[in-house]
C-alpha atoms as a PDB file:
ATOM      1  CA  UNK A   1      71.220 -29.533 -50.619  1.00  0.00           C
ATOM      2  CA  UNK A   2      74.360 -31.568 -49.670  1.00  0.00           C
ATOM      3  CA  UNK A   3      75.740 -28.689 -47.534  1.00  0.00           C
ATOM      4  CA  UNK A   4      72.754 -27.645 -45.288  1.00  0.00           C
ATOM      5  CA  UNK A   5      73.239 -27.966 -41.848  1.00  0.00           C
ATOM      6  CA  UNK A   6      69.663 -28.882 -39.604  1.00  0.00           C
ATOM      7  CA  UNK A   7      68.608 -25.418 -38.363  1.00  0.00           C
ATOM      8  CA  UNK A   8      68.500 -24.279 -35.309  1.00  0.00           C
ATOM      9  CA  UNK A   9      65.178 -24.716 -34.686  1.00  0.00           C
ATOM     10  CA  UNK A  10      64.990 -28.415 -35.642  1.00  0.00           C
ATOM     11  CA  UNK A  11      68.335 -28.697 -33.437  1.00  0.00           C
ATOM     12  CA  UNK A  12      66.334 -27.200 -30.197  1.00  0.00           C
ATOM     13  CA  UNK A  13      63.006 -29.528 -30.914  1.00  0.00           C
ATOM     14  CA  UNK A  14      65.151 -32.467 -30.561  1.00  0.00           C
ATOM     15  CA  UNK A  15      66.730 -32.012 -27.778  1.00  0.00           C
ATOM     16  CA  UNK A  16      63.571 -30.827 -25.882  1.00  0.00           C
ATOM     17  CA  UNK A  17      62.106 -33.684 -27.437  1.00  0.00           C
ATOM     18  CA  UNK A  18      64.779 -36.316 -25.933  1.00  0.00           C
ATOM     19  CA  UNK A  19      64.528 -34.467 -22.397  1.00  0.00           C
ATOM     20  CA  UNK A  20      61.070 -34.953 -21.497  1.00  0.00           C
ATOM     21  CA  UNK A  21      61.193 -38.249 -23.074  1.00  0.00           C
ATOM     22  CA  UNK A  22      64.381 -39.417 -20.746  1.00  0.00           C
ATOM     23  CA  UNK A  23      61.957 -37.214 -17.881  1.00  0.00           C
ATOM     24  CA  UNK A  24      59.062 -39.262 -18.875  1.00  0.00           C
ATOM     25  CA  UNK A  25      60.691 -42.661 -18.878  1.00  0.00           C
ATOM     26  CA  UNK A  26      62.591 -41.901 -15.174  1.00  0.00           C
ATOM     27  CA  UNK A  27      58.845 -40.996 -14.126  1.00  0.00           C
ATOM     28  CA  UNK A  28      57.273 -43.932 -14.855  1.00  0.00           C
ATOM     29  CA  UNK A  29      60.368 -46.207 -13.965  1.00  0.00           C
ATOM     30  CA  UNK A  30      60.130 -44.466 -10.233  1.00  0.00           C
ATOM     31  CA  UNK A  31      56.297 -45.369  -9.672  1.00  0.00           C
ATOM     32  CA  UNK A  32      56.826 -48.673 -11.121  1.00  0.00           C
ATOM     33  CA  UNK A  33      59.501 -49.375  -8.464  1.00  0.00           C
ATOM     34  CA  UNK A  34      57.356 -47.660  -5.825  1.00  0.00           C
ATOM     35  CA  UNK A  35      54.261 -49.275  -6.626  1.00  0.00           C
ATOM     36  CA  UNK A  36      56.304 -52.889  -7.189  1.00  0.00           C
ATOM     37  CA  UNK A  37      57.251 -52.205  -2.943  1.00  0.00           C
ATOM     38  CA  UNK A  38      53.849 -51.227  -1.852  1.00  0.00           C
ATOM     39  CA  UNK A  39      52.751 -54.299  -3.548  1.00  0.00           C
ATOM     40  CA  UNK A  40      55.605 -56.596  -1.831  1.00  0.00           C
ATOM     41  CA  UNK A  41      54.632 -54.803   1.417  1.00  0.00           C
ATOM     42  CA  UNK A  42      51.072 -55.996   1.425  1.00  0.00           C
ATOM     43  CA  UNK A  43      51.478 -59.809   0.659  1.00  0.00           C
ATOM     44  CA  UNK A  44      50.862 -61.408   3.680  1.00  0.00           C
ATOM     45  CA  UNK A  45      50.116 -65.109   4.086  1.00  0.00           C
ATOM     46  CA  UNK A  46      49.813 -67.777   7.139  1.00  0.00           C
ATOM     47  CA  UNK A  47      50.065 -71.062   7.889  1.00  0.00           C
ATOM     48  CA  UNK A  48      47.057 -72.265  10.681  1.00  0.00           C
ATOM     49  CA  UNK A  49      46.367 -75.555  11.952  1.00  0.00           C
ATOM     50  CA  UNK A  50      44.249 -76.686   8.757  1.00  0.00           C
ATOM     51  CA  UNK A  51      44.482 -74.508   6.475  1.00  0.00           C
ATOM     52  CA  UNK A  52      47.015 -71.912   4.459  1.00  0.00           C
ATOM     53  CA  UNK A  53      45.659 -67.932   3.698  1.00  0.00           C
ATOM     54  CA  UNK A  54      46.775 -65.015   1.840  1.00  0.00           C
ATOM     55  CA  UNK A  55      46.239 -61.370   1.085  1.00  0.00           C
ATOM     56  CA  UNK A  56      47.389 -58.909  -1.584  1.00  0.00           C
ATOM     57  CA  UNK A  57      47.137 -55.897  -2.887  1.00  0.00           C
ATOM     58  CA  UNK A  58      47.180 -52.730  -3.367  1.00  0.00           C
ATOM     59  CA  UNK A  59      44.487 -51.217  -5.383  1.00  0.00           C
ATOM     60  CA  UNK A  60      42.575 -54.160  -5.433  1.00  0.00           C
ATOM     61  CA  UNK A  61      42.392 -56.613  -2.374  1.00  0.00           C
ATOM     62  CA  UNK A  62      42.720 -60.421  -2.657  1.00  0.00           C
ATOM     63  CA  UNK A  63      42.333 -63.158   0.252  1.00  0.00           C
ATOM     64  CA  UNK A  64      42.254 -66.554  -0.109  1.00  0.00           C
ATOM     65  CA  UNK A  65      42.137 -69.915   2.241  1.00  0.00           C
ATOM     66  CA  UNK A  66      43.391 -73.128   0.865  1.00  0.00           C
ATOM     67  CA  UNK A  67      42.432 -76.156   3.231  1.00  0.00           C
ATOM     68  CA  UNK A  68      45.360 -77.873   3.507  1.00  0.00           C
ATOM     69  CA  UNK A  69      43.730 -81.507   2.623  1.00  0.00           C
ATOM     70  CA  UNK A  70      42.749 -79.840  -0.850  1.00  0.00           C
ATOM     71  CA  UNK A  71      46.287 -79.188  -1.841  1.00  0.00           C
ATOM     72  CA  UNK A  72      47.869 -81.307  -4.519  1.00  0.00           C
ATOM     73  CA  UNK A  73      50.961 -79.587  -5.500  1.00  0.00           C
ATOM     74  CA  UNK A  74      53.835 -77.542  -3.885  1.00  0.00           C
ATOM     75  CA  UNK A  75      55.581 -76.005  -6.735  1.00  0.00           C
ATOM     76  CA  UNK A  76      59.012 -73.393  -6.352  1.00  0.00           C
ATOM     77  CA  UNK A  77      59.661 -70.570  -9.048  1.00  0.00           C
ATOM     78  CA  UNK A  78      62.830 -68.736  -9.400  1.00  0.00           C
ATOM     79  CA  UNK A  79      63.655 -66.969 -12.387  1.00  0.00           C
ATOM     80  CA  UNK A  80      66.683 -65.575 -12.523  1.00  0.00           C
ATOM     81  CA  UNK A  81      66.629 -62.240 -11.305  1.00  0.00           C
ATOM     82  CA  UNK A  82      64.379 -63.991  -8.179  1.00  0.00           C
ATOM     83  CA  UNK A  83      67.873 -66.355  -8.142  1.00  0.00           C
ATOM     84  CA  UNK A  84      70.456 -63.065  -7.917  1.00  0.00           C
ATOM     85  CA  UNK A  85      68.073 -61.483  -5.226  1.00  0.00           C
ATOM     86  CA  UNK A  86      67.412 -64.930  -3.177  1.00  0.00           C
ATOM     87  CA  UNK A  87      64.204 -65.281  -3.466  1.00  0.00           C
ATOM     88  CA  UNK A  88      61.360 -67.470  -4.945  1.00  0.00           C
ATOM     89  CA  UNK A  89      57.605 -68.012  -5.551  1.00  0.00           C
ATOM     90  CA  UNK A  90      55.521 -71.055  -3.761  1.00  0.00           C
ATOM     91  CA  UNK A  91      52.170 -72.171  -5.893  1.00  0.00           C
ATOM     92  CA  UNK A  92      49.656 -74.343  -4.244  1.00  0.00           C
ATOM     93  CA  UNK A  93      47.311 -75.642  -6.379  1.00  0.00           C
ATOM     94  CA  UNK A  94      44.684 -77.583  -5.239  1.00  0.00           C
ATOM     95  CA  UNK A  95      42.120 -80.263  -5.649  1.00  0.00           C
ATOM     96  CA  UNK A  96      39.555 -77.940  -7.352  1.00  0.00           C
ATOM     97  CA  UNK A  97      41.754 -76.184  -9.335  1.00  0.00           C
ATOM     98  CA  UNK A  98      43.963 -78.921 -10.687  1.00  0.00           C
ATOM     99  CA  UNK A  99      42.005 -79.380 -13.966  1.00  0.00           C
ATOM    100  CA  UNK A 100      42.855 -75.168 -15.069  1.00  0.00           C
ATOM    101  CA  UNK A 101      46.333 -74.487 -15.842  1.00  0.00           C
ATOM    102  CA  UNK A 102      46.427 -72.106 -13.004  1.00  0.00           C
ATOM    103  CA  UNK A 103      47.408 -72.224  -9.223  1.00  0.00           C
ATOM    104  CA  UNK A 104      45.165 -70.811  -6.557  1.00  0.00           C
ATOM    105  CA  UNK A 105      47.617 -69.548  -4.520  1.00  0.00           C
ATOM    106  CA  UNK A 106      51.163 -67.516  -5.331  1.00  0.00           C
ATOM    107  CA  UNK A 107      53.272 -66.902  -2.379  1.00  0.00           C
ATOM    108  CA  UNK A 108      55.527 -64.661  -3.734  1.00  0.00           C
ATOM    109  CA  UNK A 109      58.968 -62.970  -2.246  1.00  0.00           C
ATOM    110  CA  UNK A 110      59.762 -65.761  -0.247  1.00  0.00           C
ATOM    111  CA  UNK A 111      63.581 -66.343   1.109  1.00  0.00           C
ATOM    112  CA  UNK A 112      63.424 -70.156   2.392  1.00  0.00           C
ATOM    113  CA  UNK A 113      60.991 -71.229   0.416  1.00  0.00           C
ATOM    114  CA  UNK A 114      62.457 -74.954   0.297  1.00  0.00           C
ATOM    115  CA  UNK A 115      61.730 -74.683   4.043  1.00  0.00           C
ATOM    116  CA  UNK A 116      58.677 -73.437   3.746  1.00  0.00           C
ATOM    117  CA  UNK A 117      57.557 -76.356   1.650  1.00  0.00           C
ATOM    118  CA  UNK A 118      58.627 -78.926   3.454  1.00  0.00           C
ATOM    119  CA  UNK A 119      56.353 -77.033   6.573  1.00  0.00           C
ATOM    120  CA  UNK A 120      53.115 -77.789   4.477  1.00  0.00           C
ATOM    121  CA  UNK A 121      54.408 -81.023   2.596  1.00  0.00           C
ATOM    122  CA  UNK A 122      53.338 -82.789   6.036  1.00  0.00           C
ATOM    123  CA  UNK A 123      49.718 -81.524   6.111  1.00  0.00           C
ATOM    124  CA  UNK A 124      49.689 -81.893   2.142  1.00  0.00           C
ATOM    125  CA  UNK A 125      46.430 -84.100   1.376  1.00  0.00           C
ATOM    126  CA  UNK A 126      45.719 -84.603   5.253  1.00  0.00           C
ATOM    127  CA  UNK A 127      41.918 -84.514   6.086  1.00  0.00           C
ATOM    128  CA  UNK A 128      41.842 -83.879   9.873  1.00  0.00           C
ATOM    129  CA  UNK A 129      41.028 -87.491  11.702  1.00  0.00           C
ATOM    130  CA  UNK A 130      40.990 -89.175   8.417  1.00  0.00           C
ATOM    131  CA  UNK A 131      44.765 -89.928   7.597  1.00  0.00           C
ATOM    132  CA  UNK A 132      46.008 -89.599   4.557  1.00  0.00           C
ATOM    133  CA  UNK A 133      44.440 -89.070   1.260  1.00  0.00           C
END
């Protein structure tokens, strides 16, 4: 037994074996990235007089609108990937939400998002004629 070489057979499986597999793996890497820029494509959000509002998606739709005067918190996320590329994340969360470990609203993809922040830091808590919170 010490001398037997793997036939050919067993030589041929293998390597068929390890092509569709590397075939298979570029497949699903390509939709990943294609589906990953559809996705980025799609996020939209604005900033009106009283209130902030999203939408995403690409199979499935979200919107959202976040008065401004229920905001609480402004937070930035950058891993670091989102660091090398120059971008970040903004999460609002807000006065009904603030009790869940969960933010209502993920702005993802954005470049200035220190900017941004300090855009909607202003109106943070603001209920319109009342003043400040």
């Amino acid at each position: 037994m010490a001398g037997l070489s793997p036939s050919p057979v067993t030589s041929l499986q293998s390597s068929l074996f390890l092509e569709g597999a590397t075939i298979l793996l570029l497949f699903i890497a390509g939709w990943y990235l294609f589906w990953v820029g559809k996705y980025y494509q799609t996020i939209f959000f604005e900033l009106k007089d009283d209130k902030a509002t999203w939408k995403r998606g690409v199979w499935f739709r979200m919107t959202g609108i976040v008065p401004y005067d229920r905001i609480t918190t402004i937070d930035i996320y950058q891993g670091p990937l989102m660091r090398h590329f120059g971008f970040s994340s903004i999460k609002l969360q807000t006065a009904g939400y603030s009790a869940q470990a969960r933010f209502e609203i993920t702005l993802e993809g954005i470049i200035e998002a220190e900017e941004l922040r300090e855009t909607i830091r202003p109106y943070q808590g603001i209920e319109k004629g009342l003043g400040t919170i």
